[in-house]
Protein backbone atom coordinates (compact mmCIF):
# COMPACT_ATOMS: atom_id res chain seq x y z
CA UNK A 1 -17.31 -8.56 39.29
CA UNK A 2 -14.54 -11.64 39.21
CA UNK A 3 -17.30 -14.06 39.17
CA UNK A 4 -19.37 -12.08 36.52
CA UNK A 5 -16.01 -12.15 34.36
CA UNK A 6 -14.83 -16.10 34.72
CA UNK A 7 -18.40 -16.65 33.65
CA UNK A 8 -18.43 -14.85 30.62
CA UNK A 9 -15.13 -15.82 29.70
CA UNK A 10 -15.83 -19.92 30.76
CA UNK A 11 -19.31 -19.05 28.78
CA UNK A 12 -17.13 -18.06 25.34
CA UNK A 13 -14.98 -20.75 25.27
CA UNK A 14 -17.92 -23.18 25.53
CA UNK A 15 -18.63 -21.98 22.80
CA UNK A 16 -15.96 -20.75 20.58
CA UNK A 17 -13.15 -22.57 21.77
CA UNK A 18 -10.70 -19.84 22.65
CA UNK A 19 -8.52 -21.90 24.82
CA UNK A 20 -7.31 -23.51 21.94
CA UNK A 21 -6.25 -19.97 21.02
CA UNK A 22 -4.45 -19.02 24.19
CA UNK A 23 -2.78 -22.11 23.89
CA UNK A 24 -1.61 -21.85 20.73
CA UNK A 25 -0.14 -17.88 21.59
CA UNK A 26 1.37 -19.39 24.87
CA UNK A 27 3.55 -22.26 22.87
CA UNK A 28 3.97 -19.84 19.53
CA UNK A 29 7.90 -18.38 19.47
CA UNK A 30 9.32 -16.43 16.70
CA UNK A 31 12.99 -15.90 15.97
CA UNK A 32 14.71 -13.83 17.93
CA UNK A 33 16.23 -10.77 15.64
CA UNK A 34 17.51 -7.40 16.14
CA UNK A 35 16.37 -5.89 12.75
CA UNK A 36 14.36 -3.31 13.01
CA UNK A 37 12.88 -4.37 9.36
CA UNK A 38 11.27 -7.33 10.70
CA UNK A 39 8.56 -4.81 12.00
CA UNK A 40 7.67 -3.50 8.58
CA UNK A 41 5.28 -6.23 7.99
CA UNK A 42 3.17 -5.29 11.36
CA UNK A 43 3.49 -1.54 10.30
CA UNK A 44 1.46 -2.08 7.12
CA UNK A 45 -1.05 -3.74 9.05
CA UNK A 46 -1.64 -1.44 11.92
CA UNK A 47 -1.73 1.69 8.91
CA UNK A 48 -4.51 -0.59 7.34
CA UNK A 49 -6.64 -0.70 10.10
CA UNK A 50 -5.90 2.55 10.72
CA UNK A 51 -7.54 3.39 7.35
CA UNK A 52 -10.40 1.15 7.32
CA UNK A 53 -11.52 3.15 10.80
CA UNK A 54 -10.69 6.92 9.61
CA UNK A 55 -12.69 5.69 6.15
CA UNK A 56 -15.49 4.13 7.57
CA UNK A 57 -15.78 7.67 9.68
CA UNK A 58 -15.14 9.64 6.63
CA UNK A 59 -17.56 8.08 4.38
CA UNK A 60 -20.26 9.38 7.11
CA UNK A 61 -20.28 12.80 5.46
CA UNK A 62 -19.06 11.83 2.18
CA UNK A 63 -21.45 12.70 -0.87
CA UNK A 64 -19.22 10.35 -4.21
CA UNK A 65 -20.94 13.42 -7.03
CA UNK A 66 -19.64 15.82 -8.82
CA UNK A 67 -21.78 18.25 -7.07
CA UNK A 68 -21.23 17.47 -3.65
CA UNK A 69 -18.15 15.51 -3.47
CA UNK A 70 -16.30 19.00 -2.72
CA UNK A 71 -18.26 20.73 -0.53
CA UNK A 72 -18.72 17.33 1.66
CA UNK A 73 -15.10 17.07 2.14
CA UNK A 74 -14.92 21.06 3.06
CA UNK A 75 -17.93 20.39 5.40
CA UNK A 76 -15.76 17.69 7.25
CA UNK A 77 -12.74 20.05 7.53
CA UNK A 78 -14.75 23.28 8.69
CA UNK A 79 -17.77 21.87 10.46
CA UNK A 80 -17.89 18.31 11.75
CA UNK A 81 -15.54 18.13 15.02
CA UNK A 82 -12.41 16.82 14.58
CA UNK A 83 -13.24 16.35 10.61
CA UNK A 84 -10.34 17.63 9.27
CA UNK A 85 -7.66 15.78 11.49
CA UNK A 86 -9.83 12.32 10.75
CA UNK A 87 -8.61 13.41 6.91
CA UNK A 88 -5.62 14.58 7.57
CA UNK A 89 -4.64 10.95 9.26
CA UNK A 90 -6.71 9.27 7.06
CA UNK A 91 -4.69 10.68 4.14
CA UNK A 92 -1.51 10.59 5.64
CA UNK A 93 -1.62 7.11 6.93
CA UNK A 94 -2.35 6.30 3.12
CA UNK A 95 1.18 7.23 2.06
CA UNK A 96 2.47 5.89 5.06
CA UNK A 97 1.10 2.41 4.65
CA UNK A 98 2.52 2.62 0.56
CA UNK A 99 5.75 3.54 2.14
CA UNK A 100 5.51 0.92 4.96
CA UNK A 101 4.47 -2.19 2.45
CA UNK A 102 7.51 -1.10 -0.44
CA UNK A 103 10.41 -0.84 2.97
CA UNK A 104 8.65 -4.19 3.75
CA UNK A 105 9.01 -5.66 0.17
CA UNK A 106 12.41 -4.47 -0.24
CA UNK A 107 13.20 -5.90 3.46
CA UNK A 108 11.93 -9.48 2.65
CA UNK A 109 14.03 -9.17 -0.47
CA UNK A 110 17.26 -8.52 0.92
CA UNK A 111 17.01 -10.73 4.03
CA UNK A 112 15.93 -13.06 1.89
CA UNK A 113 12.43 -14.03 4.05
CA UNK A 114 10.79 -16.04 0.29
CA UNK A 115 12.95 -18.93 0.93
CA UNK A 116 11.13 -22.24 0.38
CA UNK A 117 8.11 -22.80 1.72
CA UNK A 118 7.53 -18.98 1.72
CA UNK A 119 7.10 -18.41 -1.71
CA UNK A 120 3.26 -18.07 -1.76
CA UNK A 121 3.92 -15.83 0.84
CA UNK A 122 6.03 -13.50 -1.02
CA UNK A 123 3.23 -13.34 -3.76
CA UNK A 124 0.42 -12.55 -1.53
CA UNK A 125 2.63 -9.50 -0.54
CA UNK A 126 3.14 -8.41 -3.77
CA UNK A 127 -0.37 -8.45 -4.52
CA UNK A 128 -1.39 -6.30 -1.49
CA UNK A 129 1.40 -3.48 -2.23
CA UNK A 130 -0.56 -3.90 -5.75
CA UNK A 131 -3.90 -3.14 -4.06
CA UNK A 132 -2.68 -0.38 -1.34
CA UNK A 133 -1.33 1.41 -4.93
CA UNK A 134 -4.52 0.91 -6.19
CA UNK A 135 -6.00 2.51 -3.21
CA UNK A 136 -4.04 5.73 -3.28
CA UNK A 137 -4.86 5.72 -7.07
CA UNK A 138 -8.59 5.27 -6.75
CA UNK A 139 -9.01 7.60 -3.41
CA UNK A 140 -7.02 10.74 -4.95
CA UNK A 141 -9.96 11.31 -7.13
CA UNK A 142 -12.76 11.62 -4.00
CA UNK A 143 -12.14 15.00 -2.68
CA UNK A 144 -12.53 16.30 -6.26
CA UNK A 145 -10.15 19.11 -6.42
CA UNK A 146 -8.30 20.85 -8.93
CA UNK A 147 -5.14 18.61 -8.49
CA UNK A 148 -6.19 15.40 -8.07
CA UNK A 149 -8.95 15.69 -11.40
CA UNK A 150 -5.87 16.20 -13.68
CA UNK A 151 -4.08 14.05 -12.01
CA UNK A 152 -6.19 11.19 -12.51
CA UNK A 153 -6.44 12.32 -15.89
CA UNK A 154 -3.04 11.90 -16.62
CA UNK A 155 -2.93 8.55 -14.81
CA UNK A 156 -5.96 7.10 -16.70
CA UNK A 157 -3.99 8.74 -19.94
CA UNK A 158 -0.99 6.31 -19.30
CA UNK A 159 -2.99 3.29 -19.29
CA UNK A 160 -4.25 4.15 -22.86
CA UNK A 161 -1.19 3.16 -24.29
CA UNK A 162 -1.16 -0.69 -23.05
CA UNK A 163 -1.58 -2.65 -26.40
CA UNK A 164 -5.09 -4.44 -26.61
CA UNK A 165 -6.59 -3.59 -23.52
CA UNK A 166 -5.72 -0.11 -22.74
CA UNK A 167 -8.62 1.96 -24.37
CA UNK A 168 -10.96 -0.06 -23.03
CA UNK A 169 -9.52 0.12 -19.25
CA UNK A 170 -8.96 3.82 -19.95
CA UNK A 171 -12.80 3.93 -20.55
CA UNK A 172 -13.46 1.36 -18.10
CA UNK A 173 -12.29 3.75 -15.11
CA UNK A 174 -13.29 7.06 -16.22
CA UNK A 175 -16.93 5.55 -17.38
CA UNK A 176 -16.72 7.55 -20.58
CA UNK A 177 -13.65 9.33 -23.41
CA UNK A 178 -13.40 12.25 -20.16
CA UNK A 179 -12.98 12.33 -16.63
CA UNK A 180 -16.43 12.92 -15.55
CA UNK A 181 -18.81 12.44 -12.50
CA UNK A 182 -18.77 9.33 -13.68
CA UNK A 183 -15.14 8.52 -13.39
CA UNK A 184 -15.63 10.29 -9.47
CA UNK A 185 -18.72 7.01 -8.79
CA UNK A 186 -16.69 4.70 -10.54
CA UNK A 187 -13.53 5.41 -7.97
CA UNK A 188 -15.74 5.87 -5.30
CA UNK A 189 -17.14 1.86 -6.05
CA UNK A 190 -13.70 0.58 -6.59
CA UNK A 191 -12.05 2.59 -3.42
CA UNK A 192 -14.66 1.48 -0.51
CA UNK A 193 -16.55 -1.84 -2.18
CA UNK A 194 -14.60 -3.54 -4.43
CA UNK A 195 -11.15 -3.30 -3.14
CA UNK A 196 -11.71 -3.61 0.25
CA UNK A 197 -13.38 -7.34 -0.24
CA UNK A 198 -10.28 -7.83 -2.63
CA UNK A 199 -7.62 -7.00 0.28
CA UNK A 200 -9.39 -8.44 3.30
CA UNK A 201 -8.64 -11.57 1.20
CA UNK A 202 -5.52 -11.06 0.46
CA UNK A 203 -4.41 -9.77 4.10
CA UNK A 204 -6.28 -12.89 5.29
CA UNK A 205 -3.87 -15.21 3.18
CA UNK A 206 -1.43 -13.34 3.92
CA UNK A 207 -1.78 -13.89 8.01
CA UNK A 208 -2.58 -17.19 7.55
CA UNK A 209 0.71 -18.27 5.64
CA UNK A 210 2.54 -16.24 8.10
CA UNK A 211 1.21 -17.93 10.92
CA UNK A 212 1.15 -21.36 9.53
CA UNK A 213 4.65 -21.70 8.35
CA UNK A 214 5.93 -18.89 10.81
CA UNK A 215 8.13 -15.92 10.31
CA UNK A 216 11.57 -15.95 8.52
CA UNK A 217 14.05 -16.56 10.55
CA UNK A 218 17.61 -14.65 9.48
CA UNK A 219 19.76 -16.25 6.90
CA UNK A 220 22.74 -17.38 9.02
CA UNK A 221 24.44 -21.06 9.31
CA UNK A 222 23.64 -20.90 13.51
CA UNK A 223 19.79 -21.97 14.48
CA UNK A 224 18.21 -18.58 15.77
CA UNK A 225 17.04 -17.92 19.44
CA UNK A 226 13.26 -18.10 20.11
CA UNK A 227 11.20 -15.68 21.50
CA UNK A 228 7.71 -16.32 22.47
CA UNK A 229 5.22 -14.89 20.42
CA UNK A 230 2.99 -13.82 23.31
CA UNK A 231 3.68 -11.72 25.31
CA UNK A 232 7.20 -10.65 23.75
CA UNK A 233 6.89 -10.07 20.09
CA UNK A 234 3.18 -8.25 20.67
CA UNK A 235 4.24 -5.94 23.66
CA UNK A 236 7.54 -5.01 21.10
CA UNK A 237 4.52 -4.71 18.01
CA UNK A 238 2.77 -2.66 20.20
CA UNK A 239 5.34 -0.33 20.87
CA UNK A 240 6.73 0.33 17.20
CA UNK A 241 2.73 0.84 16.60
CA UNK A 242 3.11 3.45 19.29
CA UNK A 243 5.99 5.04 18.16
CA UNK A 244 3.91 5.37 14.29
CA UNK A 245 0.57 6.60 16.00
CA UNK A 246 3.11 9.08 17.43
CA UNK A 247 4.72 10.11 13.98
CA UNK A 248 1.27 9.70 12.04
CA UNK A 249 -0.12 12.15 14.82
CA UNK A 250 2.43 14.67 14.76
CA UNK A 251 2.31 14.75 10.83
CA UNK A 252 -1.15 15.24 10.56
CA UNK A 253 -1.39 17.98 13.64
CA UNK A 254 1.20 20.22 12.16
CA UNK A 255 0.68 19.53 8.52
CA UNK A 256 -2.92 18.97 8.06
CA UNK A 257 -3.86 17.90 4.84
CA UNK A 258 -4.92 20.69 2.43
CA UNK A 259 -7.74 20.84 -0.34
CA UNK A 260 -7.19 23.01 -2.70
CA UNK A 261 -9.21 24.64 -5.23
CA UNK A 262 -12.87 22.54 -6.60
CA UNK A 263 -12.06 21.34 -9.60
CA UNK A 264 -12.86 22.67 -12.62
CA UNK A 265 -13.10 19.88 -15.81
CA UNK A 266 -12.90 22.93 -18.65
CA UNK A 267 -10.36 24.82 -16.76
CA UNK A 268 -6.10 24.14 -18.36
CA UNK A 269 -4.42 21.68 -17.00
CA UNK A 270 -2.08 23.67 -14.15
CA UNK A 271 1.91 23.93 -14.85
CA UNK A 272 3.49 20.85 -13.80
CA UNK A 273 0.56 18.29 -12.85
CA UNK A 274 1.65 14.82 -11.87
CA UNK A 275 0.53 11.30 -9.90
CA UNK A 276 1.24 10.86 -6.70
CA UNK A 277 4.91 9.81 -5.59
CA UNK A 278 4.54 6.62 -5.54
CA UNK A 279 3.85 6.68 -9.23
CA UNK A 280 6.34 9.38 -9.73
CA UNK A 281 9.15 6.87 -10.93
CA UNK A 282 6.92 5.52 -13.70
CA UNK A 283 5.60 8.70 -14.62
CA UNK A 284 9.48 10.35 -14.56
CA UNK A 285 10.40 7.11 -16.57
CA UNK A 286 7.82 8.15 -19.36
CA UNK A 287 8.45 11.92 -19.47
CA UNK A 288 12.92 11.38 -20.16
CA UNK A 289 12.38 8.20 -22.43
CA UNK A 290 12.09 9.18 -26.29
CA UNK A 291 8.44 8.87 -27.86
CA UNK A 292 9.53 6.71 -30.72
CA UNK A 293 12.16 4.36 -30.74
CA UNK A 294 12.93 2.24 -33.85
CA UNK A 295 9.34 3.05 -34.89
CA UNK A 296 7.73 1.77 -31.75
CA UNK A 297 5.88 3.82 -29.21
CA UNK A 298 7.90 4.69 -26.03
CA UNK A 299 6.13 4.67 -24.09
CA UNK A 300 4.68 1.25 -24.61
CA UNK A 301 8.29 0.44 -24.28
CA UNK A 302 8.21 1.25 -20.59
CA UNK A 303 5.23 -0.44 -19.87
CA UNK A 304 6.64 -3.68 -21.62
CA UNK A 305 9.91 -3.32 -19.77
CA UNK A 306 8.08 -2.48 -16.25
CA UNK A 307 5.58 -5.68 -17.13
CA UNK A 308 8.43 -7.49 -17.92
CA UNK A 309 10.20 -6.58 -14.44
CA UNK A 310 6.82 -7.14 -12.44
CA UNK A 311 6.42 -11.21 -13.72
CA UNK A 312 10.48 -11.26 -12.78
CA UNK A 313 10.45 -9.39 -8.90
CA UNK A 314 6.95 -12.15 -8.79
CA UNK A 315 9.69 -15.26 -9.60
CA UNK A 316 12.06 -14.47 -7.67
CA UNK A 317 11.76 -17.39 -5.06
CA UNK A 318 12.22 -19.78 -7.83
CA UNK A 319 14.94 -17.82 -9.32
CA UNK A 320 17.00 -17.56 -6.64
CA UNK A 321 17.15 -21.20 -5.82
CA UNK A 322 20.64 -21.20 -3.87
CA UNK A 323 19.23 -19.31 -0.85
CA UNK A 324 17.46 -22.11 0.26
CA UNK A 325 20.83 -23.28 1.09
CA UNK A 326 22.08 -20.18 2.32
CA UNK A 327 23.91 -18.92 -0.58
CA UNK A 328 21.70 -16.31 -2.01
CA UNK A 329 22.42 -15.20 -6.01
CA UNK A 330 24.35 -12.30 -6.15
CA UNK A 331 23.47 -10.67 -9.33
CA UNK A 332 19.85 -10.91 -8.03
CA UNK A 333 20.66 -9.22 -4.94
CA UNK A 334 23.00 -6.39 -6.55
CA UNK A 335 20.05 -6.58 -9.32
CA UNK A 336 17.63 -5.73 -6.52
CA UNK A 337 19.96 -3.12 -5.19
CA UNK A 338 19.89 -1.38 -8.40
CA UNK A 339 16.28 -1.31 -8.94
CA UNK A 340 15.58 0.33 -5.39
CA UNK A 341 18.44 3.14 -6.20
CA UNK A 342 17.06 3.42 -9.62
CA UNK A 343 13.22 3.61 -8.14
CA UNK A 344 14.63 6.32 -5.69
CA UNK A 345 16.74 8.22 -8.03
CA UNK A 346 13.79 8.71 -10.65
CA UNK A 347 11.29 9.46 -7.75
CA UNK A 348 13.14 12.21 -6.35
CA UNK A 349 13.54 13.58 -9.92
CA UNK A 350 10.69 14.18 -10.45
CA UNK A 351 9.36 15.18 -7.29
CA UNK A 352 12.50 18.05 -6.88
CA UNK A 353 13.90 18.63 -9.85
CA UNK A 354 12.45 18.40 -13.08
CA UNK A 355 11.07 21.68 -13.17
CA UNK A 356 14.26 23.63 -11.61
């Protein structure tokens, strides 16, 4: 069985070179932290994957019509074995990863990880906490219940007010004026075709900048300690990974996800509708601010002001230029500070207690 195994290993790197590989993970180090944020980043990866494979088992049974769409996703709960805790983790893990890749952005930020020559690096990041959003936004829809029809209904609603554009990406998503069966194949496309090719590229560039230029080492005037990459960092990977298949486990065992009622596109809206909590700060921002403010649309006033934030959080390696010399701006990190409390603050608003 040895011999059988030195051959087919001595047989692969013939051919694909995978010494150069193990060679590379022997001689690899990292820096050698005690933060637990620095494990954020490997989180969001291992929730990803954990996605792709509950998806890919998901979209087995999955019928994307307005006839079917429902009663597929009951069939998975009630009848195919183990269906309903492959959607419970599949749906749970979705949040988590959300949660996972903000804690991650907000850790880079503050430990101040896009100094030079990471800057690409930050942007890549951006752009796939942009795409797991989009995710969420574009899988809520599938199961086709009561909640997540008006909910998308009310998210499509809020793009309609985006100058230019907005109609036309209102329409663009629903594939009409209403959310339709339409709108349910157009989400289905974007959730398991489009954005998928989008993010493997992404995640891809991502890896590759990571790996290239290595990871951040903490912002202190002493050189770090080294760890190697392989076997240290991975076995410690591993067993945060283990410690999150534990939590991701226990959360969908004891609080399966539920279904709810088939929706109904004629029925009323029900009392107190809203996106899902990751939009809730946007959606909480557009519900307190006033509709009309020196004759312009408030809400269009949001959007400008959360645009305007966006193309600032995406410059921030170039703004804060002193932290490539170890003195990090201030306002920018007290700025940062503010936005998280502020993102929190509006979140929990409107999750627990707008309508008390």
């Amino acid at each position: 069985m040895t011999r059988i195994l030195k051959y087919l290993v001595s047989w692969a790197d013939e051919r694909f070179q995978l010494s150069d590989l193990t060679d590379f993970a022997r001689k690899k180090t990292v820096p050698m932290h005690h933060s637990i944020w620095y494990y954020f980043g490997g989180i969001t990866l291992f929730l990803f994957i954990i996605q792709v494979a509950t998806g890919i088992l998901l979209l087995m049974y999955y019928r994307p019509t307005e006839a079917a769409a429902y009663e597929s996703v009951q069939y998975i709960i009630s009848e195919v074995p183990f269906g309903w805790l492959v959607r419970s983790i599949h749906s749970w893990s979705a949040n988590l990863l959300i949660g996972a890749a903000a804690i991650h952005m907000f850790s880079v930020f503050f430990l101040k990880a896009y100094r030079k020559p990471r800057e690409i690096t930050w942007i890549t990041g951006l752009v796939m906490l942009g795409l797991f959003m989009a995710f969420g936004f574009t899988g809520y829809l599938l199961p086709w219940n009561q909640l997540s029809f008006f909910a998308t209904k009310v998210g499509t609603e809020m793009l309609s007010v985006i100058p230019v554009v907005g109609e036309a990406l209102m329409r663009m998503l629903r594939g009409g004026e209403h959310v339709t069966g339409a709108t349910l194949t157009r989400m289905f496309g974007f959730h398991i075709a489009l954005l998928p090719g989008i993010t493997t590229v992404a995640i891809g560039a991502h890896l590759f900048l990571v790996q290239r230029q290595g990871m951040s080492p903490p912002l202190t005037d002493r050189p770090p300690r080294q760890m190697p990459f392989f076997p240290n960092f991975i076995l410690r990977d591993l067993m945060v990974w283990t410690i999150v298949l534990g939590v991701l486990g226990t959360l969908s065992l004891y609080f399966p996800w539920e279904l709810g009622m088939e929706a109904d596109p004629i029925a009323s809206a029900p009392v107190g509708i809203e996106p899902e909590w990751y939009f809730l700060w946007m959606f909480q921002l557009l519900r307190i601010f006033p509709s009309s403010v020196l004759g312009l649309d408030g809400r269009l006033l949001v959007f400008g002001c959360i645009g305007l934030l966006g193309f600032v959080w995406i410059l921030i390696p170039w703004l804060d230029r002193g932290a490539n010399e170890g003195r990090p701006s201030r306002f920018l990190q007290y700025a940062g500070l503010l936005i998280m409390i502020a993102v929190s603050i509006l979140t929990i608003w409107a999750k627990f207690f707008h309508h008390s």
